[in-house]
Protein backbone atom coordinates (compact mmCIF):
# COMPACT_ATOMS: atom_id res chain seq x y z
CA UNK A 1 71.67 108.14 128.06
CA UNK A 2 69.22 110.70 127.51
CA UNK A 3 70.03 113.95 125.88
CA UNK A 4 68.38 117.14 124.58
CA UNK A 5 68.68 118.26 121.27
CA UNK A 6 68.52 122.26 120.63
CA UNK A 7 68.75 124.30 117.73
CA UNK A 8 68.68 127.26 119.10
CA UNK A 9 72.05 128.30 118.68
CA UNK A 10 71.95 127.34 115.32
CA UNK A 11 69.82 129.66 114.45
CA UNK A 12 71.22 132.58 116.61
CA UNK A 13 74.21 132.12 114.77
CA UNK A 14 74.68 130.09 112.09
CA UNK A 15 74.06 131.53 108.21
CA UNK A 16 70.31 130.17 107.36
CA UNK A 17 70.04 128.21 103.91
CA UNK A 18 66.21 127.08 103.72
CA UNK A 19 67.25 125.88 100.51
CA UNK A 20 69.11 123.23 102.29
CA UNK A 21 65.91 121.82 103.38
CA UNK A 22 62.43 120.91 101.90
CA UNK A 23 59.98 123.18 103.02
CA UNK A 24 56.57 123.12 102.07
CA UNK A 25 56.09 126.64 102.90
CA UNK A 26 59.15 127.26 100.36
CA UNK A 27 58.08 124.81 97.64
CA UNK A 28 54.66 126.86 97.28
CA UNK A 29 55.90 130.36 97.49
CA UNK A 30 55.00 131.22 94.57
CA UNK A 31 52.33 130.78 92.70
CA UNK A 32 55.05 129.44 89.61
CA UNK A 33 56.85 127.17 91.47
CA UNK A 34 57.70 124.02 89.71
CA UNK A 35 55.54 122.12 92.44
CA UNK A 36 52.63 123.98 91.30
CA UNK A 37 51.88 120.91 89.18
CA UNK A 38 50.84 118.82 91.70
CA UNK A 39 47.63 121.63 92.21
CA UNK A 40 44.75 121.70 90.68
CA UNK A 41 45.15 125.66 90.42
CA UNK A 42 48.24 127.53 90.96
CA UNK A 43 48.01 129.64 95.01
CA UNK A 44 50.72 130.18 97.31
CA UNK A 45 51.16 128.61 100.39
CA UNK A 46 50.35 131.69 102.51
CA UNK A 47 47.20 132.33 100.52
CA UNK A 48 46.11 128.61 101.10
CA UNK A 49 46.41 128.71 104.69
CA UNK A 50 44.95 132.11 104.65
CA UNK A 51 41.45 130.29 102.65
CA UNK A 52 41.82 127.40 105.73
CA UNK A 53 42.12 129.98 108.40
CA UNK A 54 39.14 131.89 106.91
CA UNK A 55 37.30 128.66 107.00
CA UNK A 56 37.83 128.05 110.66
CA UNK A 57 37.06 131.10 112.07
CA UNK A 58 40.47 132.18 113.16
CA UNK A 59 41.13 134.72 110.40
CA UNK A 60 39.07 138.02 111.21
CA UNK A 61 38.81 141.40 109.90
CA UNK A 62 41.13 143.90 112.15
CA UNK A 63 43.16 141.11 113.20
CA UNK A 64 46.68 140.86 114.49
CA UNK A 65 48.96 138.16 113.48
CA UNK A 66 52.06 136.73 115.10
CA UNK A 67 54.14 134.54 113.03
CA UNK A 68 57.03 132.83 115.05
CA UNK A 69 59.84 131.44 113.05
CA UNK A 70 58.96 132.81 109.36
CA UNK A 71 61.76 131.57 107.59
CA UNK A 72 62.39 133.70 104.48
CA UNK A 73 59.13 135.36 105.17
CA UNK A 74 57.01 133.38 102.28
CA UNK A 75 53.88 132.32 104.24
CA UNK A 76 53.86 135.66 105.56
CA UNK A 77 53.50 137.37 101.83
CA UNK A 78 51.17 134.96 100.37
CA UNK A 79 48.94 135.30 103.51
CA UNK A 80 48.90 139.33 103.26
CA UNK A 81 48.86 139.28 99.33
CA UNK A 82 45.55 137.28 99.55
CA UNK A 83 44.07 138.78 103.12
CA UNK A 84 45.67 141.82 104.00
CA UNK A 85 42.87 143.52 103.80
CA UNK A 86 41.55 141.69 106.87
CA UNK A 87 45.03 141.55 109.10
CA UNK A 88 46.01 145.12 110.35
CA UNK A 89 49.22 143.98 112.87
CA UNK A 90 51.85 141.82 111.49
CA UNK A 91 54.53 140.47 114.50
CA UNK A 92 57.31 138.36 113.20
CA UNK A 93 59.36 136.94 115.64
CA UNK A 94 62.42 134.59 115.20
CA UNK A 95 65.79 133.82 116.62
CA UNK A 96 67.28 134.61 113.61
CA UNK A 97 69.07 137.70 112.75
CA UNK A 98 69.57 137.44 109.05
CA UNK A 99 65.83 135.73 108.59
CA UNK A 100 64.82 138.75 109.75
CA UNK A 101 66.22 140.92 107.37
CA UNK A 102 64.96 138.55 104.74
CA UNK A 103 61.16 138.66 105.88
CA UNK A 104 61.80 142.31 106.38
CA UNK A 105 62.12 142.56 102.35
CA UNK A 106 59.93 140.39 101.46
CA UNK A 107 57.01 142.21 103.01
CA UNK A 108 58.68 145.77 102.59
CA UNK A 109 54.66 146.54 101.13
CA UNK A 110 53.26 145.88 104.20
CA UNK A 111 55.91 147.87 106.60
CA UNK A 112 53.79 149.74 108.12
CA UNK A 113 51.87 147.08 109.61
CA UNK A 114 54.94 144.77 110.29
CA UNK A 115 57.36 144.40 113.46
CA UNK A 116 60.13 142.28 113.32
CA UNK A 117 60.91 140.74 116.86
CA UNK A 118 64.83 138.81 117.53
CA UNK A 119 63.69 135.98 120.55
CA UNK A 120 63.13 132.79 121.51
CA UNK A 121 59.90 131.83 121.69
CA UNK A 122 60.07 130.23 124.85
CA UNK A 123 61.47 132.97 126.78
CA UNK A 124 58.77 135.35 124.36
CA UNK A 125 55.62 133.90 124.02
CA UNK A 126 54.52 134.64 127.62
CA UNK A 127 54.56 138.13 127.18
CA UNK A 128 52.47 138.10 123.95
CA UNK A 129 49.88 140.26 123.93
CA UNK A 130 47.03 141.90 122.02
CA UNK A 131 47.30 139.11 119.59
CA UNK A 132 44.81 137.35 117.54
CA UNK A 133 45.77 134.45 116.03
CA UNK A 134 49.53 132.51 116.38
CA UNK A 135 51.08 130.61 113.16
CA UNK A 136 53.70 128.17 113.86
CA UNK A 137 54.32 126.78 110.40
CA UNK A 138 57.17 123.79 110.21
CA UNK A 139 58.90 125.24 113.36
CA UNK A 140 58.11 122.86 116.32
CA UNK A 141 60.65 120.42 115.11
CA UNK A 142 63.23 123.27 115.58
CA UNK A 143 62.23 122.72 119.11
CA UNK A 144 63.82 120.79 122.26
CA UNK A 145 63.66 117.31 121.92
CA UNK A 146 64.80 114.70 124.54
CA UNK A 147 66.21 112.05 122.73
CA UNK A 148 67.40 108.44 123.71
CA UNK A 149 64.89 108.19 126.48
CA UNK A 150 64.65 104.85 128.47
CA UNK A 151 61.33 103.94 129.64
CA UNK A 152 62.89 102.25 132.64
CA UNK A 153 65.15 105.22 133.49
CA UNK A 154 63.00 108.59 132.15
CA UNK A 155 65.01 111.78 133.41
CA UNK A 156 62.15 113.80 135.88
CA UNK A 157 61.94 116.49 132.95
CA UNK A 158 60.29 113.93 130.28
CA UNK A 159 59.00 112.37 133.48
CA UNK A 160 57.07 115.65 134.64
CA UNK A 161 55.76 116.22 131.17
CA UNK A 162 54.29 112.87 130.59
CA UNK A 163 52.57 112.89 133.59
CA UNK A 164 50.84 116.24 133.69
CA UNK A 165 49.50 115.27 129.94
CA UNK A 166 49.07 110.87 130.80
CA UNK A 167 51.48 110.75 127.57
CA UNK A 168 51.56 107.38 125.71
CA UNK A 169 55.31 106.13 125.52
CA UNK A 170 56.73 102.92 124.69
CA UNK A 171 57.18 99.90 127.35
CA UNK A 172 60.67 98.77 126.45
CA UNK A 173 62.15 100.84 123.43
CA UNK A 174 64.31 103.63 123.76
CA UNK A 175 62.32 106.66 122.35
CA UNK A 176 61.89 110.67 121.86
CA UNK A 177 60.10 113.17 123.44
CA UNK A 178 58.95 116.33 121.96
CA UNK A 179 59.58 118.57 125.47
CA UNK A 180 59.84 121.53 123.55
CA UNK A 181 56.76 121.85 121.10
CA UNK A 182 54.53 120.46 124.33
CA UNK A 183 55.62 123.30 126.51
CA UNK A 184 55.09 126.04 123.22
CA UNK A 185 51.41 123.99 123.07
CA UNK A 186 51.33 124.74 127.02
CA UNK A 187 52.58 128.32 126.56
CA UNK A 188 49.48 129.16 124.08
CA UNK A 189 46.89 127.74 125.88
CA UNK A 190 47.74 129.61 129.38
CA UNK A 191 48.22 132.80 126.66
CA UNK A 192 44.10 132.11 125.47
CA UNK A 193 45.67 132.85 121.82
CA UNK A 194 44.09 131.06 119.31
CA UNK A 195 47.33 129.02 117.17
CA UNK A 196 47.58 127.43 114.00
CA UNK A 197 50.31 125.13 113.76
CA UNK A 198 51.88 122.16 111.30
CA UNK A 199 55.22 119.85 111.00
CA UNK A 200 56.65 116.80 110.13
CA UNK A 201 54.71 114.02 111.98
CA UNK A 202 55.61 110.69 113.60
CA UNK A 203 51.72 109.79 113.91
CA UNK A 204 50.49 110.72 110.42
CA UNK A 205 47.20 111.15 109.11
CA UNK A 206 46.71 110.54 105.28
CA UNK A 207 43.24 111.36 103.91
CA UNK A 208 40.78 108.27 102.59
CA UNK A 209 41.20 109.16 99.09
CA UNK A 210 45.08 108.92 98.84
CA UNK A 211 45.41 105.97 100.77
CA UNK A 212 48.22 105.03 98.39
CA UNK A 213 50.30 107.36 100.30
CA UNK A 214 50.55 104.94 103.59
CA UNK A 215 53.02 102.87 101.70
CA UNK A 216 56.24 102.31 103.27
CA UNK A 217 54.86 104.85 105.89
CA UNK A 218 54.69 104.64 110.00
CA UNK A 219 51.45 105.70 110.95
CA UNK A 220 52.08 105.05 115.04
CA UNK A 221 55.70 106.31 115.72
CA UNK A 222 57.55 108.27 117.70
CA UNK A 223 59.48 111.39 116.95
CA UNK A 224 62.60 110.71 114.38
CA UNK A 225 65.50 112.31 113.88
CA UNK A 226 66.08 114.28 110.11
CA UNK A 227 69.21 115.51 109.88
CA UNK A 228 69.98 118.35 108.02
CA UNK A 229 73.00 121.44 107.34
CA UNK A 230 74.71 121.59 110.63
CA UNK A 231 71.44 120.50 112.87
CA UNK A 232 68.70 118.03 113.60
CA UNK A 233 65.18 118.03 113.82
CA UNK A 234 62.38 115.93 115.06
CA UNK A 235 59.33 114.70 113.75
CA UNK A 236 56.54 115.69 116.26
CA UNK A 237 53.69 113.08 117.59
CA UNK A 238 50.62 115.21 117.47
CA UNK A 239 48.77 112.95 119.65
CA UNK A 240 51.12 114.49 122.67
CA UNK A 241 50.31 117.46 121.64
CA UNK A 242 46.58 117.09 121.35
CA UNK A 243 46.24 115.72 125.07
CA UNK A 244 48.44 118.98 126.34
CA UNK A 245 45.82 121.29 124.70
CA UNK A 246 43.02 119.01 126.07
CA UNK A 247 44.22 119.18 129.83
CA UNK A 248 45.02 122.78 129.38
CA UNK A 249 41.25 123.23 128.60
CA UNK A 250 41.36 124.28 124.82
CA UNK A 251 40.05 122.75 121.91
CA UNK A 252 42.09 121.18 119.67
CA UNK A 253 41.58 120.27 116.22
CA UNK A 254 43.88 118.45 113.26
CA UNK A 255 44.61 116.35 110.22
CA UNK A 256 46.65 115.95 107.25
CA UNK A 257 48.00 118.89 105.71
CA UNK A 258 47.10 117.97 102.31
CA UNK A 259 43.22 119.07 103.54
CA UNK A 260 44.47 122.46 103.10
CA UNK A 261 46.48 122.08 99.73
CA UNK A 262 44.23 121.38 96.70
CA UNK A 263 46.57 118.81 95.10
CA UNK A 264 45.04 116.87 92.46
CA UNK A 265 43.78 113.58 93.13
CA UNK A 266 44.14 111.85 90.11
CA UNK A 267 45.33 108.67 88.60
CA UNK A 268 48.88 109.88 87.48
CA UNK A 269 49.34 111.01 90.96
CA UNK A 270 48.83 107.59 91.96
CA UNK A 271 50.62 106.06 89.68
CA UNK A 272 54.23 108.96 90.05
CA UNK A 273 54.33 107.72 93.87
CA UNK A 274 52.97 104.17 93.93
CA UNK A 275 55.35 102.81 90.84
CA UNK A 276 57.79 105.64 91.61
CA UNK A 277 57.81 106.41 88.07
CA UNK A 278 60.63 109.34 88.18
CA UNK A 279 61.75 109.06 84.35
CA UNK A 280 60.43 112.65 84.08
CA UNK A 281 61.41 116.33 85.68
CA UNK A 282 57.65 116.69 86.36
CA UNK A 283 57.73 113.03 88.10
CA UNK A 284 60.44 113.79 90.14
CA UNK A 285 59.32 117.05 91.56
CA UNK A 286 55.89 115.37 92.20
CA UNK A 287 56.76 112.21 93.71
CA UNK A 288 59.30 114.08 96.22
CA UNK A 289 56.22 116.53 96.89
CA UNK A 290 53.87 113.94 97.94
CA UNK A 291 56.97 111.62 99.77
CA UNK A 292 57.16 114.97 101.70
CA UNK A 293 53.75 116.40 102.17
CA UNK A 294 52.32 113.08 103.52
CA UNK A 295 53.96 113.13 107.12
CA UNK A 296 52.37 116.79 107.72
CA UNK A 297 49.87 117.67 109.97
CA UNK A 298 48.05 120.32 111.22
CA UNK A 299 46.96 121.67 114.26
CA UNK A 300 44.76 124.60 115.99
CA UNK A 301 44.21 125.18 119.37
CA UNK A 302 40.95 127.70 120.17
């Protein structure tokens, strides 16, 4: 029987622990993290999507930023540490009382600039205005999925969803839908914001040079459960996503998200994930890295 897994009042409520999770946002906070080795020069992670939003166009001088969902406030820090000088708004919004205190702190420098907003972004985004540019970073798993759908029996809210958008699902397995992060996708198109987003994947895109990475890995799936402290989340299948943004008129772009991290693409690399050669701290941290980093993608919507 089909159900719908939420989140939400897990994080209206419940005490936040990010370290409870890999992030990739938190593994690159700063520019000394241990998983720094795996880059061929030490940046954080806002300052590295900061140089791939400068390279697409969607960063601008005088711009205003909305960040929904920005954990302990990380990407946030790097991003203005690197490119304040071109963002003059800040809007953090998030469900999360206490994550909100902790992005408060963490970009205390930039108060002036900054407004924390408590909301769902469902019940939110529709009233955005005056924004520039969105950034949904590893939060559309957080999102409503339907899970345990049958194909031959698909309740009329997956049903109304896959038809709008022609959706690929499967003929005779029971599967997942990502209801949630297609109606956010929706929600920013009718908006006209431009949106950078990324997540876990279920349809993964691993660049040519690190093919090495496909091992063991579904590259045609559909959304997964991860379980983690007190809640689930959901891989998302970007190709869903893509077709929403299509029909809703927008362009949409994406790929892996290593194209935006400069990790090194050398032969121990290789050799850490393909023989899993952990015998080492350094090993460890970099073959969990890359185990990790390898189902992201990104996405933007213009």
């Amino acid at each position: 029987m089909a159900e719908v897994n939420s989140t939400a009042q897990f994080h209206r409520s419940a005490p936040i622990d990010l370290m409870k999770e890999f992030t990739i946002c938190e593994s690159f906070a700063r520019i000394d993290s241990p998983y720094a080795v795996a880059l061929e020069r030490p940046r954080s992670y806002g300052a590295m999507v900061g140089d791939f939003l400068l390279r697409e166009g969607l960063l601008k001088k005088g711009a205003a930023v909305c960040e929904i969902g920005g954990g302990y406030g990380s990407l946030m820090q790097g991003l203005l540490s690197e490119y304040g000088h071109l963002i003059d708004r800040v809007y953090m919004l998030d469900l999360s009382k206490s994550l909100l205190k902790r992005q408060r702190k963490r970009l205390a420098p930039w108060s002036s600039k900054t407004t924390s907003i408590q909301a769902d972004a469902h019940e939110m985004i529709g009233a955005i205005s005056g924004i520039d540019l969105l950034i949904v970073n590893e939060v559309i798993g957080d999102l409503d999925t339907m899970t345990g759908i049958d194909p031959a029996d698909i309740p009329e809210e997956a049903a109304e969803v896959i038809r709008a958008y022609d959706l690929d699902i499967p003929s005779c397995e029971s599967f997942c839908l990502n209801v949630g992060a297609i109606r956010i996708v929706e929600a920013i198109c009718r908006r006209n914001i431009p949106a950078f987003l990324t997540e876990h994947s279920s349809d993964p895109i691993i660049p040519e040079d690190m093919r090495y990475l496909e091992r063991g890995l579904k590259l045609d799936s559909y959304p997964r459960e991860i379980r983690l402290f007190k809640h689930s989340e959901f891989t998302i299948r970007f190709s869903h996503l893509m077709r929403a943004a299509a029909a809703c008129g927008k362009t949409a772009r994406t790929g892996s998200l290593l194209d935006l991290l400069p990790i090194r693409r050398t032969g121990d690399m290789r050799m850490i994930f393909t023989s899993r050669a952990c015998s080492t701290e350094r090993q460890e941290i970099i073959f969990e890295l890359l185990d990790h980093i390898r189902e992201y993608r990104w996405l933007t919507i213009t």
